[in-house]
Protein backbone atom coordinates (compact mmCIF):
# COMPACT_ATOMS: atom_id res chain seq x y z
CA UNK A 1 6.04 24.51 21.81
CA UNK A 2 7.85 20.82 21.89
CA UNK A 3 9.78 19.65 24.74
CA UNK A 4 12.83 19.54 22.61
CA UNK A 5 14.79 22.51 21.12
CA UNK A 6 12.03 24.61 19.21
CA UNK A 7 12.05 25.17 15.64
CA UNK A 8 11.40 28.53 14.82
CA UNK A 9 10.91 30.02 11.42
CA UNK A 10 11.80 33.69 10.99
CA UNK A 11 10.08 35.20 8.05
CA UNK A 12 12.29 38.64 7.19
CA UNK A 13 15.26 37.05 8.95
CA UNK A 14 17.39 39.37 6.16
CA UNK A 15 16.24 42.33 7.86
CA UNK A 16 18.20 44.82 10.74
CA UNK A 17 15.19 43.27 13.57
CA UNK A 18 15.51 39.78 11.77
CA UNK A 19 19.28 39.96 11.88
CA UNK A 20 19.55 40.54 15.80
CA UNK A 21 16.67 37.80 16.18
CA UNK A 22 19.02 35.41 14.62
CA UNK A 23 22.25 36.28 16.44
CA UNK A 24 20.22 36.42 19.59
CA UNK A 25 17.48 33.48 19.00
CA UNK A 26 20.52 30.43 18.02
CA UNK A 27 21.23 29.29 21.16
CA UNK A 28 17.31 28.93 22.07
CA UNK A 29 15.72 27.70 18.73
CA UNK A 30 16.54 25.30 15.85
CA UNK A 31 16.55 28.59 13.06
CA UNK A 32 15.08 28.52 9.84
CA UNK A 33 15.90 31.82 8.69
CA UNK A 34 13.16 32.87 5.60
CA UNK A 35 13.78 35.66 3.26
CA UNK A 36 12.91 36.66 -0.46
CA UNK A 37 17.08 36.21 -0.64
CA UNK A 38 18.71 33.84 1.79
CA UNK A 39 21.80 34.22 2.89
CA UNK A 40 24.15 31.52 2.80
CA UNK A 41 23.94 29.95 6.31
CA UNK A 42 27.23 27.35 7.12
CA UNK A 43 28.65 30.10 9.53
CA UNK A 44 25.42 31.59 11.24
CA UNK A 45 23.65 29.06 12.74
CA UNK A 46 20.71 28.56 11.01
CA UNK A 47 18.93 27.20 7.63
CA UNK A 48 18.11 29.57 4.98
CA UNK A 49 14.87 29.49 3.31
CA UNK A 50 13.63 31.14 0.25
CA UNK A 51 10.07 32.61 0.94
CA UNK A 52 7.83 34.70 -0.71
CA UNK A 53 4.82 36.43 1.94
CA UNK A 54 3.11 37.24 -1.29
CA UNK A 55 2.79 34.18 -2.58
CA UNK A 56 0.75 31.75 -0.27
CA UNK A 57 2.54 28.34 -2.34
CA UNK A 58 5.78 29.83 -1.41
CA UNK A 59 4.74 30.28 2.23
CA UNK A 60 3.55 26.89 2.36
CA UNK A 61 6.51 25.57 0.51
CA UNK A 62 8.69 27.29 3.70
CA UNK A 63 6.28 25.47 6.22
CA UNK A 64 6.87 22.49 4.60
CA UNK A 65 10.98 22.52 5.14
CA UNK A 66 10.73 24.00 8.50
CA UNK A 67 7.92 22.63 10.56
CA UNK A 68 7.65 25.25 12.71
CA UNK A 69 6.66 25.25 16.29
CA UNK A 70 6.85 29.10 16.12
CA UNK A 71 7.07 31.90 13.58
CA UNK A 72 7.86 35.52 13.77
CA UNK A 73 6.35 37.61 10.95
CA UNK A 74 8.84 40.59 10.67
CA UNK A 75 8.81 40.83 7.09
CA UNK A 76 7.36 44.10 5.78
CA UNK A 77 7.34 46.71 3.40
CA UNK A 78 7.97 49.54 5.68
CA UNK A 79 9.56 52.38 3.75
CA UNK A 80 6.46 55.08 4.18
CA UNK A 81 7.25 57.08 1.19
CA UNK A 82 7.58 53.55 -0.93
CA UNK A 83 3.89 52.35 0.83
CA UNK A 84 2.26 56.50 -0.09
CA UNK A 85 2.91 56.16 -3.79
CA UNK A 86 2.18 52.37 -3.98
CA UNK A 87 -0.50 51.41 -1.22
CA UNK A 88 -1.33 47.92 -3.76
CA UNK A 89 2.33 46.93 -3.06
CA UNK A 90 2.10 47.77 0.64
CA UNK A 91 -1.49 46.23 0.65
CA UNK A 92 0.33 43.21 -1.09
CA UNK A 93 2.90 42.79 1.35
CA UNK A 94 2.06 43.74 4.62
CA UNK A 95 -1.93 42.53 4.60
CA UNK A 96 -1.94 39.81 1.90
CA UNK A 97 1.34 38.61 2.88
CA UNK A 98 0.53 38.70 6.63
CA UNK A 99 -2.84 36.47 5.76
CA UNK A 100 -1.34 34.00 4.18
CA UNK A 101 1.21 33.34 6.99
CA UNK A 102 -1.42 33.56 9.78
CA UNK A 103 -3.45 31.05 7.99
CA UNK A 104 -0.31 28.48 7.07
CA UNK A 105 0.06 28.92 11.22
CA UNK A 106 -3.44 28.05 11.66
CA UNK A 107 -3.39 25.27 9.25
CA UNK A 108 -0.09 23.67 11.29
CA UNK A 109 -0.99 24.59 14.81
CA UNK A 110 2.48 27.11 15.07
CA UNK A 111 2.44 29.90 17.35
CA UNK A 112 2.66 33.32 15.67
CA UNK A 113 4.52 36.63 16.74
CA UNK A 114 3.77 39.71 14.23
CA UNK A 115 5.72 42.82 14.31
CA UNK A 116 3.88 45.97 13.97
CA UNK A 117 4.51 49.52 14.65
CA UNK A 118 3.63 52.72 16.06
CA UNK A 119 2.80 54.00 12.91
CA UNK A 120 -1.20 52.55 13.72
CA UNK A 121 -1.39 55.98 15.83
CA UNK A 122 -1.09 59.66 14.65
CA UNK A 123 -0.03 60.86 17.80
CA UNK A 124 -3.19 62.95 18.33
CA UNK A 125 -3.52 61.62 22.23
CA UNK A 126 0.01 61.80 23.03
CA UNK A 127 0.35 58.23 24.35
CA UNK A 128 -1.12 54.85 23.51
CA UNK A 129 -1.88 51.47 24.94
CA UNK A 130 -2.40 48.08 23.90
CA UNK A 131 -6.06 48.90 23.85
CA UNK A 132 -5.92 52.03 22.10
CA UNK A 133 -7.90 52.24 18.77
CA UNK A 134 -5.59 52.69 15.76
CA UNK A 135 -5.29 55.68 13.85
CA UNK A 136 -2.79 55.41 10.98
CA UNK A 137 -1.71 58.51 9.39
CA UNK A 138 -0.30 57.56 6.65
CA UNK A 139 -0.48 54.10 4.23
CA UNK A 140 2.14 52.36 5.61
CA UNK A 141 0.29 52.17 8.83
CA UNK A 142 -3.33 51.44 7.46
CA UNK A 143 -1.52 48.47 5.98
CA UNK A 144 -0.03 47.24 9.24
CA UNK A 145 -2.87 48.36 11.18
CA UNK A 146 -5.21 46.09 8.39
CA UNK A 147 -2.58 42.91 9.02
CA UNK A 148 -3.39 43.40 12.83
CA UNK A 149 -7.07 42.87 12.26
CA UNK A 150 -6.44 39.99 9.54
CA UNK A 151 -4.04 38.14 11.82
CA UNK A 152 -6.66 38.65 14.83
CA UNK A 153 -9.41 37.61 12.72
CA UNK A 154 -7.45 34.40 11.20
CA UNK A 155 -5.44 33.46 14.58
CA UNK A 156 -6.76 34.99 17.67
CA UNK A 157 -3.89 33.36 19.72
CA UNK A 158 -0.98 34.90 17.61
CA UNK A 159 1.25 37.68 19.53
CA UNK A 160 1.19 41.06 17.93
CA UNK A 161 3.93 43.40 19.12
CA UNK A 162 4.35 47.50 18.32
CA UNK A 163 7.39 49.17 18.49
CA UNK A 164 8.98 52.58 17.29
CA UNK A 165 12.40 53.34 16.83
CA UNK A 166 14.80 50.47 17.06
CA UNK A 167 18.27 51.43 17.85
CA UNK A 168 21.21 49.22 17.27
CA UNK A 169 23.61 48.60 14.65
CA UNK A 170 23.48 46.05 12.28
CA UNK A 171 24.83 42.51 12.40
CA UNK A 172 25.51 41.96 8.91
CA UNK A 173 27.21 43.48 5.97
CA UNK A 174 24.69 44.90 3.75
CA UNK A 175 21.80 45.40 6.07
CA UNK A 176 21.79 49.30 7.63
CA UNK A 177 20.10 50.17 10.56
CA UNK A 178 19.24 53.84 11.09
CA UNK A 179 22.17 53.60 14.25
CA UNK A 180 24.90 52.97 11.28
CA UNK A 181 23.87 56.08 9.35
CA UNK A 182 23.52 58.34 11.93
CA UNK A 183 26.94 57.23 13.57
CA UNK A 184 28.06 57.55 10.25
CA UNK A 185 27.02 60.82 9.52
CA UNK A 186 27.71 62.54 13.00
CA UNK A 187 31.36 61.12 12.88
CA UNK A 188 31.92 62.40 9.56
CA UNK A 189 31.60 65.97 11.86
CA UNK A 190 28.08 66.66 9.71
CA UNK A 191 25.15 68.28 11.08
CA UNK A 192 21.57 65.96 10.97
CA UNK A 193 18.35 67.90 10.63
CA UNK A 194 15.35 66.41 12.70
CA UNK A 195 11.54 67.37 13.11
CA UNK A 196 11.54 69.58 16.24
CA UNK A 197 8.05 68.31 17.03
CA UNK A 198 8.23 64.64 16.64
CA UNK A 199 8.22 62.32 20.21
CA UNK A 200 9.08 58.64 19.92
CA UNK A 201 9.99 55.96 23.15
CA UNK A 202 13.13 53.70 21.30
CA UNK A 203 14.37 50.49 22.32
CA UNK A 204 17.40 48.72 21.96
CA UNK A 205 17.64 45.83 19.26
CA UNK A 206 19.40 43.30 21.69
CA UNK A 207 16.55 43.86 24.28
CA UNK A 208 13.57 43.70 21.41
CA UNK A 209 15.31 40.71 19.89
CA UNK A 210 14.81 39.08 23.74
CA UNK A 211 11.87 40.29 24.56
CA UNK A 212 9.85 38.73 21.13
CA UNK A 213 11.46 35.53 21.72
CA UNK A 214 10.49 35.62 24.78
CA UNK A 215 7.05 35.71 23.62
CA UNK A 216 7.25 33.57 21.57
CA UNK A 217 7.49 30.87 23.45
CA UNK A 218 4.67 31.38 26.00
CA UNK A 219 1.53 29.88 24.73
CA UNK A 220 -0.35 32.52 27.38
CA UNK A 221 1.07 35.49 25.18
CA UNK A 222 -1.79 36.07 22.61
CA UNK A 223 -2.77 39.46 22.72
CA UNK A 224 -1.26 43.22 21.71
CA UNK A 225 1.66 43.87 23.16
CA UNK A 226 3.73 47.16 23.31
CA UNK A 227 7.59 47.39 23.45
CA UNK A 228 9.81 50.80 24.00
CA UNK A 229 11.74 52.52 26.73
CA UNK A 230 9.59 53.39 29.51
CA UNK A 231 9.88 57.15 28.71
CA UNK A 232 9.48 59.07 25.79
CA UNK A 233 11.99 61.58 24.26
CA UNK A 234 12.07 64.37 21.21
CA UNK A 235 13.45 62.89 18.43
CA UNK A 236 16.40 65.89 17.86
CA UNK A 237 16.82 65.69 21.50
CA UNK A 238 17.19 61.72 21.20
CA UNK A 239 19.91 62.41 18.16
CA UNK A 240 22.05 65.10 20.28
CA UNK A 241 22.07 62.21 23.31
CA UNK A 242 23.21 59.58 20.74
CA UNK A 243 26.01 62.05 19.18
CA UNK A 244 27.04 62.77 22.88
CA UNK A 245 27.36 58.69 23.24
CA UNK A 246 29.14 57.98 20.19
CA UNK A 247 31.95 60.81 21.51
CA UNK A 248 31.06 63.11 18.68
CA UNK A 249 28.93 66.77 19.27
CA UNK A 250 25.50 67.26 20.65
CA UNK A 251 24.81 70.14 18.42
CA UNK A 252 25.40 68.36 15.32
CA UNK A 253 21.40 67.53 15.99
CA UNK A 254 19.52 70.68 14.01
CA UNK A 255 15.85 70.98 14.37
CA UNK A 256 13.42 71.79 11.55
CA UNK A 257 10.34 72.91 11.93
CA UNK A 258 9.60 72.94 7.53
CA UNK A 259 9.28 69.28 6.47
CA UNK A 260 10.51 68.26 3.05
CA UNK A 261 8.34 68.33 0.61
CA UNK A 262 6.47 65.34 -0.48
CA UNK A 263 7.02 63.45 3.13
CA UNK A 264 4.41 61.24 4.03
CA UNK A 265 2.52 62.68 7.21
CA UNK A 266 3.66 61.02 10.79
CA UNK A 267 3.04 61.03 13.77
CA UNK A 268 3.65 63.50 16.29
CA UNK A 269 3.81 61.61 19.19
CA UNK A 270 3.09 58.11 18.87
CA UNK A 271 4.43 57.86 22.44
CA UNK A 272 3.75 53.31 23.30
CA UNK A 273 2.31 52.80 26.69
CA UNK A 274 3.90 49.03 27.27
CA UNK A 275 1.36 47.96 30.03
CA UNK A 276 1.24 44.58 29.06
CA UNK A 277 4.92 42.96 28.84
CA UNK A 278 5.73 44.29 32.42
CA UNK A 279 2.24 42.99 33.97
CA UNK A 280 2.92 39.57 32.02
CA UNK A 281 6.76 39.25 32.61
CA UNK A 282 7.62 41.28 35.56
CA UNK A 283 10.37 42.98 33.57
CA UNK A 284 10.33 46.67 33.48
CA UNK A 285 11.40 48.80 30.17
CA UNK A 286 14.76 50.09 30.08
CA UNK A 287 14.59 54.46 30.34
CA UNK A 288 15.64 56.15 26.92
CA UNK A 289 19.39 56.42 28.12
CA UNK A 290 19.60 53.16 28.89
CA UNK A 291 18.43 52.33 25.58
CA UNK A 292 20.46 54.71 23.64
CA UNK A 293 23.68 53.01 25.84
CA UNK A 294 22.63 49.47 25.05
CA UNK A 295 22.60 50.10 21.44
CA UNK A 296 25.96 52.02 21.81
CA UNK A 297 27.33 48.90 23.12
CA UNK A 298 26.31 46.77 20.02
CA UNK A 299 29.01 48.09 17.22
CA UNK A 300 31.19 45.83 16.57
CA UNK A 301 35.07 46.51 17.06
CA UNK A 302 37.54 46.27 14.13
CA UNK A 303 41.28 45.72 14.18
């Protein structure tokens, strides 16, 4: 990173995660803000950029404008059912597109953050580590689990960071995090079915948007990393806490145990061991409540 004010280009800065990375991330980094559509920019502090991941003249093109010192890859195609039926557009995407940045950050010397999931495990085990061999269960997470290995291959010293379920609501219109339907749908007084046997450790958006910029700029911060509350929680059980914190009913959470048909296969329990960021930072993850309170805390107020 320069001495100065670092530039930092945010590929999938459109997105819920690349939404709370810009509101969080202005203060620290000059912005360029890189999406397949830009937003206009005068009010949010940042540059908009048209880019492409699929297209590597596009990415270059993006380069060119922002001279990076850092870049965080959040851009994906993550929609499972989208990736099952068309694994050449997730291939496209999230492996092809995920080359061609790690390469341009090669090429320029920039340091590069990727954003991957838990969706590299199928929850056999339980509980996973940074050094835990991935075991996709479905496309969308042979595709991300294939960028991991093509952005190792290409850029050994880029971060890679997993996460699950990211909790928060969104900081612009248009963009809907899973927080603003389910707050939606719990204070409309409806009840939300939920796999009874599927385990996942959330985090907060305001505390992942910190915590990858805070990798980002530490040039000793080039390995797997994993990012979630320190505990791990069922996820009717995490529903029924949020409808208790948004003031509406617990048992508006129902558990299934028949999945609808045609849903790609997940994980179980893709339960993320973060080792790593504690050990490297000397910041413990937040516990599941604290999470769920933090992203209470983020909807914005009207009238």
């Amino acid at each position: 990173m320069t001495a100065t004010k670092p530039k930092l280009l945010l590929i999938g800065a459109s997105g819920f995660v690349g939404g709370w990375l810009s509101e969080v991330g202005r203060e620290r980094f000059e912005l360029f803000a890189a999406s397949r559509q830009p937003r206009a920019s005068a009010a949010t502090g940042h540059r908009s950029i048209l880019l492409d991941v699929t297209d590597s003249e596009s990415v270059k093109s993006a380069f060119d404008v922002a001279q990076p010192d850092g870049v965080v890859l959040a851009a994906a195609l993550a929609d499972v059912e989208h990736c099952e039926r068309e694994p050449a557009t997730a291939e496209r995407i999230n492996v092809t597109g995920a080359q061609h940045v790690a390469r341009e950050c090669r090429r320029r010397g920039a340091r590069l953050l990727y954003t991957s999931t838990d969706a590299v495990f199928d929850g056999a085990l339980g509980g996973y580590d940074e050094v835990a061999r991935p075991t996709p269960p479905n496309e969308y997470g042979r595709s991300k689990a294939r960028a991991e290995d093509a952005i190792r291959e290409i850029l050994p010293t880029a971060a890679i960071v997993r996460y699950s379920m990211v909790l928060g609501f969104a900081r612009r219109e248009g963009v809907h995090s899973h927080l603003d339907r389910l707050a939606k749908t719990l204070r409309a007084g409806e009840t939300i079915e939920v796999p009874i046997a599927e385990y996942r450790n959330p985090i907060d958006a305001p505390t992942l948007a910190r915590l990858l910029l805070d990798l980002i700029g530490r040039d000793d911060a080039s390995s797997v990393f994993h990012i979630g509350s320190r505990d791990k929680v069922a996820r009717v059980e995490l529903v029924r806490r949020i409808s208790i914190a948004l003031g509406c009913s617990g048992d508006l959470a129902q558990p299934i145990a028949a999945l609808p048909p045609g849903r790609a296969k997940r994980s179980a329990d893709s339960f993320l061991i973060c080792r790593r960021l504690p050990e490297l930072t000397g910041q413990a993850m937040p516990s599941c409540d604290d999470v769920i309170a933090r992203a209470v805390a983020t909807e914005r107020k009207t009238g």
